[in-house]
N, C-alpha and C. Protein backbone atom coordinates (compact mmCIF):
# COMPACT_ATOMS: atom_id res chain seq x y z
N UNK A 1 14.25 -35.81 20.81
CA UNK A 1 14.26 -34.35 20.65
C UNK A 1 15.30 -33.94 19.62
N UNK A 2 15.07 -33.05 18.41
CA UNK A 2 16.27 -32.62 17.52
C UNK A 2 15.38 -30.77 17.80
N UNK A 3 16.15 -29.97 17.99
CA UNK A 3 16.52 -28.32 17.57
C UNK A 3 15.04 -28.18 18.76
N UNK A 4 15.12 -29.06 19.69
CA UNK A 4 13.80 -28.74 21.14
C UNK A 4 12.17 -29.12 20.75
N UNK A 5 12.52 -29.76 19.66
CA UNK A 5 10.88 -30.22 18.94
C UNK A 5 10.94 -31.98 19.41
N UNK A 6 10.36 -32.41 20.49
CA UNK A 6 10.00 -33.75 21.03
C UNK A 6 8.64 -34.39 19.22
N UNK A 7 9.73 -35.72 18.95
CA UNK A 7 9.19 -36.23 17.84
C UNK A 7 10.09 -35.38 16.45
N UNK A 8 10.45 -35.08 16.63
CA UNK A 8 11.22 -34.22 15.48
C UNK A 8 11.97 -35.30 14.45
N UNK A 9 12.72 -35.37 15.28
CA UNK A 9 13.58 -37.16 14.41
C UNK A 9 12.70 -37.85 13.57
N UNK A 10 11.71 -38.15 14.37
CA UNK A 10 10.85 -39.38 13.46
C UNK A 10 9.68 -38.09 12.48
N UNK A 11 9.50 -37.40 12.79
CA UNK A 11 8.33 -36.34 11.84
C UNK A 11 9.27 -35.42 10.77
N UNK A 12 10.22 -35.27 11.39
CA UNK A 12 11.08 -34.44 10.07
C UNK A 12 10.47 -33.21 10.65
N UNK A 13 10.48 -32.35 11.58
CA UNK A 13 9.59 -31.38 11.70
C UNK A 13 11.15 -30.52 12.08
N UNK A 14 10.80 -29.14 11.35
CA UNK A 14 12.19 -28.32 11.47
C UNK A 14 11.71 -27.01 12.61
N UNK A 15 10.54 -26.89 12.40
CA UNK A 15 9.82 -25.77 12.78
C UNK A 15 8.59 -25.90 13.82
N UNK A 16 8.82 -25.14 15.28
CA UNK A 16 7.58 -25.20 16.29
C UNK A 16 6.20 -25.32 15.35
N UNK A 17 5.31 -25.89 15.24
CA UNK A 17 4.10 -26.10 14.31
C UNK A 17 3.17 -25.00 14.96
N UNK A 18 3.09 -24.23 15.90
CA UNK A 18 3.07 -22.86 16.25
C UNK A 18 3.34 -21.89 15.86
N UNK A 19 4.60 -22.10 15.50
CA UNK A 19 5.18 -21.06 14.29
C UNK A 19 4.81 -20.79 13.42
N UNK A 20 4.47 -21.73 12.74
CA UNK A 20 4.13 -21.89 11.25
C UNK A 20 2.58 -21.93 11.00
N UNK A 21 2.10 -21.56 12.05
CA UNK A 21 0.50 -20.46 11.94
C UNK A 21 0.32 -19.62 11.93
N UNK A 22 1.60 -18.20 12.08
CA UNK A 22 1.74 -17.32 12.02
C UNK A 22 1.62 -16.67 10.84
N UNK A 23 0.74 -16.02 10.53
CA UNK A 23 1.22 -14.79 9.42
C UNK A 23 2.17 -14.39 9.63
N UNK A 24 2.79 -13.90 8.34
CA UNK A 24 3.83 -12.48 8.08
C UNK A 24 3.56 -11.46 7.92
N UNK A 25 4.67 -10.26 8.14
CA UNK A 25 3.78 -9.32 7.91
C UNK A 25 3.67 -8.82 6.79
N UNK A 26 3.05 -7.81 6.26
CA UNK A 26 3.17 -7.43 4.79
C UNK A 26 4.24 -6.78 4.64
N UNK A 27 4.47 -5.84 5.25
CA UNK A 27 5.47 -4.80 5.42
C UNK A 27 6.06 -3.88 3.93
N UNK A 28 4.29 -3.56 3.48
CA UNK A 28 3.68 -2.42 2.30
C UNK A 28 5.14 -1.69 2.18
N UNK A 29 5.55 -1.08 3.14
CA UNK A 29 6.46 0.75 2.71
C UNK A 29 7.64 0.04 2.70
N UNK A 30 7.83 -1.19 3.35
CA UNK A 30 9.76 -1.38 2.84
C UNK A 30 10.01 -2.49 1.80
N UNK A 31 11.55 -2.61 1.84
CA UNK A 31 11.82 -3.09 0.79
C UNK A 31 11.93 -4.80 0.26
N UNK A 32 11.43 -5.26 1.88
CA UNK A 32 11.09 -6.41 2.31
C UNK A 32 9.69 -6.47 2.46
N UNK A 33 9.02 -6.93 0.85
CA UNK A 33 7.93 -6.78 0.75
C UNK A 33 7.35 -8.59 0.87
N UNK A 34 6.19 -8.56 1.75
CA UNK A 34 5.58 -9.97 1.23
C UNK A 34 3.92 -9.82 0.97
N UNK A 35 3.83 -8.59 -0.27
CA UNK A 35 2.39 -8.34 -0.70
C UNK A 35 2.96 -8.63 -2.50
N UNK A 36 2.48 -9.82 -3.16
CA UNK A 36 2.43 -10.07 -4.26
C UNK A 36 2.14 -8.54 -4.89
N UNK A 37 2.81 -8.34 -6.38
CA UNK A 37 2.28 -7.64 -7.03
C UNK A 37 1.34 -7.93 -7.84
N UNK A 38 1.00 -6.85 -8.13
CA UNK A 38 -0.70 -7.24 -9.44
C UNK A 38 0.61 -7.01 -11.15
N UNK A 39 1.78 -6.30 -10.95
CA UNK A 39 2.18 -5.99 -12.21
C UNK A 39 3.42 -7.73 -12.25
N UNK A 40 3.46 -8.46 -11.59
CA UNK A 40 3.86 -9.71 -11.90
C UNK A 40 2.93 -10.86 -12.04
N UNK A 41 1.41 -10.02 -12.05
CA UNK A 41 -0.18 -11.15 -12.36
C UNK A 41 0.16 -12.21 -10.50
N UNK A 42 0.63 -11.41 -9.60
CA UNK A 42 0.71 -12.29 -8.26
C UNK A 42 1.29 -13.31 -8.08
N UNK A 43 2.28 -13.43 -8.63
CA UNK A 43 3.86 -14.56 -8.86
C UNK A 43 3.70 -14.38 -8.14
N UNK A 44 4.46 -13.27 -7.07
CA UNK A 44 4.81 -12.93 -5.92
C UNK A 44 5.26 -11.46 -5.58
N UNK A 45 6.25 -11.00 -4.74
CA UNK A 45 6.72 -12.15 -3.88
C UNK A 45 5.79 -12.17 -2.53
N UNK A 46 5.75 -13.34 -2.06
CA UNK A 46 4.90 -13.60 -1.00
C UNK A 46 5.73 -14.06 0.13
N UNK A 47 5.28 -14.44 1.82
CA UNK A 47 6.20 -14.74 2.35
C UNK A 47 5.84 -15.91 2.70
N UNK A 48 6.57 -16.79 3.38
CA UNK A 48 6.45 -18.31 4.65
C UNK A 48 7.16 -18.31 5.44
N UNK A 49 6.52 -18.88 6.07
CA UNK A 49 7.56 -19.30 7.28
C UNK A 49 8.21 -20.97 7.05
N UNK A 50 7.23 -21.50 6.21
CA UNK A 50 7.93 -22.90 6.18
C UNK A 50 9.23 -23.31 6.21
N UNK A 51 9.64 -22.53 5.59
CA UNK A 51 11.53 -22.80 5.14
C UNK A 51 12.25 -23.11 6.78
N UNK A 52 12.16 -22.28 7.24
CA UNK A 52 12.59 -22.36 8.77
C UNK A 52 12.43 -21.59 10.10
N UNK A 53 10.82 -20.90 10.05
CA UNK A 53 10.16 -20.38 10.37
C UNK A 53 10.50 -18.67 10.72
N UNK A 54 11.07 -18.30 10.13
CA UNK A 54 11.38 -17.18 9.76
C UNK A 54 10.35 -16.55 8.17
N UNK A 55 9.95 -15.20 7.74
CA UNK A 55 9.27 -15.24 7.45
C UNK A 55 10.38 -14.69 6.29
N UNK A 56 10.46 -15.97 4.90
CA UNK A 56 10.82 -15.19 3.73
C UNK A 56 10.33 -15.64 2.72
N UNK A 57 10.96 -14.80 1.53
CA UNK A 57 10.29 -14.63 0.29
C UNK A 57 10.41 -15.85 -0.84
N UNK A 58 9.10 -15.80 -0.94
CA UNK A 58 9.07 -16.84 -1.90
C UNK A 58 7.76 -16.48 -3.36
N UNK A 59 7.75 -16.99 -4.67
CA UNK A 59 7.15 -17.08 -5.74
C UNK A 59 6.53 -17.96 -6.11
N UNK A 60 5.67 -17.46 -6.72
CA UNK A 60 4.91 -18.94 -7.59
C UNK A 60 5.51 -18.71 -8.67
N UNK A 61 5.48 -20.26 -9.19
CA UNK A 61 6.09 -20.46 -10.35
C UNK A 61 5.08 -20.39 -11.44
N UNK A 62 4.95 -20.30 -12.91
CA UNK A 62 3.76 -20.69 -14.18
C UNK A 62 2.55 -20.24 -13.97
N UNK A 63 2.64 -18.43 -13.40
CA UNK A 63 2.29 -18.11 -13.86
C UNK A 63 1.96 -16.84 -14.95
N UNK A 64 0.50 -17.05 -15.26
CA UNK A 64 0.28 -16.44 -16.78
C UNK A 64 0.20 -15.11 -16.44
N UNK A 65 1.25 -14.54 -17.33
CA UNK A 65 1.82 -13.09 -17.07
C UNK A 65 3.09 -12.88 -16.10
N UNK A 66 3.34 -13.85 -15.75
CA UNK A 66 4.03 -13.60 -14.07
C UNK A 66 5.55 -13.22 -15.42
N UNK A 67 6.65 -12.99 -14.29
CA UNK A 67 7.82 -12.90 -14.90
C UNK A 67 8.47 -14.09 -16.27
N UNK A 68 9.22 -13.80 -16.58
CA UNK A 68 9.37 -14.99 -17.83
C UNK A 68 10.95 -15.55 -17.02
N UNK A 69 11.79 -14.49 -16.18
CA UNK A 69 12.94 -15.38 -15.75
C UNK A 69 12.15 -16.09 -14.18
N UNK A 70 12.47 -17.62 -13.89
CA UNK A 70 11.46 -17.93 -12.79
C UNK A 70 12.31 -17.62 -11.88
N UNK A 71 11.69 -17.16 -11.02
CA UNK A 71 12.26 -16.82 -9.55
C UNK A 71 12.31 -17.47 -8.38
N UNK A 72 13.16 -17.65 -7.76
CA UNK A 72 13.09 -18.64 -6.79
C UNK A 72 12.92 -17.92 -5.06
N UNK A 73 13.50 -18.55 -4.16
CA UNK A 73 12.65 -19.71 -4.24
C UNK A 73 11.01 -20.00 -4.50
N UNK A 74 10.71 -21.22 -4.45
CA UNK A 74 9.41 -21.58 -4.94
C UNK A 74 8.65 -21.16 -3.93
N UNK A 75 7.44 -21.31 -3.78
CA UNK A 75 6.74 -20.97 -2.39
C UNK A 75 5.86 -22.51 -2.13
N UNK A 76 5.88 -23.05 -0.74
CA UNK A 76 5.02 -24.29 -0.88
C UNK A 76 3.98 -23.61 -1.34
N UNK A 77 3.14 -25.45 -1.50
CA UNK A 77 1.85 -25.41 -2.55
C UNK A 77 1.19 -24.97 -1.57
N UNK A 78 0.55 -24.87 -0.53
CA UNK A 78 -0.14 -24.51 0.31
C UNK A 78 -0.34 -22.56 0.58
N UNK A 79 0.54 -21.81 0.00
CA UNK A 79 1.12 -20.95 0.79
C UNK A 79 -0.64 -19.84 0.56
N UNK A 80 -1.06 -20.06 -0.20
CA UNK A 80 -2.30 -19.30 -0.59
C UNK A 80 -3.24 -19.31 0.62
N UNK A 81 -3.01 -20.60 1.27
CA UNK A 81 -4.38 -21.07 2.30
C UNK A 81 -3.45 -20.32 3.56
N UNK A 82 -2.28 -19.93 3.54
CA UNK A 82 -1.61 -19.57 5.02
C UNK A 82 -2.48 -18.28 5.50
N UNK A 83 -2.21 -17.85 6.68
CA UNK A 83 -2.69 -16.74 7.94
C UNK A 83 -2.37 -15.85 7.07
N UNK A 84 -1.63 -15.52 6.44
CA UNK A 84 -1.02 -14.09 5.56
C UNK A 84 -2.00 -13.99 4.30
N UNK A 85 -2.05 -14.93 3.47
CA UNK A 85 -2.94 -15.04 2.45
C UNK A 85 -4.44 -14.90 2.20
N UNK A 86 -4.70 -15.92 3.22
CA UNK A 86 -6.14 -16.55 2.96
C UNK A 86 -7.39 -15.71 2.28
N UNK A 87 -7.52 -14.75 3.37
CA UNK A 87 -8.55 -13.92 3.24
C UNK A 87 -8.28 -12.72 2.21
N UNK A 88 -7.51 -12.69 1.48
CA UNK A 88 -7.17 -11.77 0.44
C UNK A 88 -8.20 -12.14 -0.86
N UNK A 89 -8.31 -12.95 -0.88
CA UNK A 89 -9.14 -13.55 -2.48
C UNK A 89 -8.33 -13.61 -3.30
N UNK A 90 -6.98 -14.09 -3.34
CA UNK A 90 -6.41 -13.52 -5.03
C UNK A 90 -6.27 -14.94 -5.55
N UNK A 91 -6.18 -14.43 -6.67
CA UNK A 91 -6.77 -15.39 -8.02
C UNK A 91 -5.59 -15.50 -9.15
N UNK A 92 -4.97 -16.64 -9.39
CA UNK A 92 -3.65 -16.74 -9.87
C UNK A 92 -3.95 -17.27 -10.90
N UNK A 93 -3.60 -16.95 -12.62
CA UNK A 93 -4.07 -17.95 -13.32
C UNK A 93 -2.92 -18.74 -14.00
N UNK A 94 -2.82 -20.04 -14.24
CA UNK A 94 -1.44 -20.58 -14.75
C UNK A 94 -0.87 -20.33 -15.96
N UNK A 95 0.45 -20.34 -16.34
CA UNK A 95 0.08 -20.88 -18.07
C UNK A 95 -0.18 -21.52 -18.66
N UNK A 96 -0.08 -22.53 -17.84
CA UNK A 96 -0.68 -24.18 -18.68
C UNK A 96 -1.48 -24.71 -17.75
N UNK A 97 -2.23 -25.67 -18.63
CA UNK A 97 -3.11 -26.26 -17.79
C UNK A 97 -2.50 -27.98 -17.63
N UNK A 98 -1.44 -27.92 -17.44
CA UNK A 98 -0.59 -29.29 -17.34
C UNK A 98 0.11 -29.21 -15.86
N UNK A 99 -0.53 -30.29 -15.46
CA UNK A 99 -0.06 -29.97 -13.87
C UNK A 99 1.76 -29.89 -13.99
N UNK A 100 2.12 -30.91 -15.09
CA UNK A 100 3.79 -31.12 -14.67
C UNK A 100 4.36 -30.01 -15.00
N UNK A 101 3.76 -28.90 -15.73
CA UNK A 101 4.49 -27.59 -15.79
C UNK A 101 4.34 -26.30 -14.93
């Protein structure tokens, strides 16, 4: 057992995996927003819970139009397919078509 997660030690798992099916919320009117803008082409900011199951802000990186200073943190690669995302449809386009960038 590490932080009450049985298997934790050996999985590396930081976060109830319960947790981390949760959407966030959008929370549109304040200033703790996790609804991507359309005027950053949907960099972000978006939220996760991955980090440590708390729900914060995170960006995509490269992309086309998005901001030119990159913003951190990153958002996992996954974060599009999460409970918060999914069903939105949005459509991110890169700047490059080079995965290493």
């Amino acid at each position: 057992f590490a932080l009450g997660l049985p298997g934790a030690l050996k999985s590396h798992l930081l976060v109830e995996p319960k947790l981390l099916q949760r959407s966030c919320p959008a929370s549109k009117a304040s200033s703790w927003s996790c609804v991507p803008l359309a005027a950053l082409h949907f960099a972000g900011p978006y939220c996760t819970r991955s980090f440590n199951g708390a729900c914060d802000r995170c960006y995509i990186p490269g992309v086309a139009g998005g901001p030119a200073e990159v913003q951190r943190p990153w958002c996992p690669l996954d974060v599009l397919q999460s409970s918060t995302y999914k069903d939105l449809g949005l459509k991110i386009t890169c700047k490059s078509k080079s995965a290493s960038q």
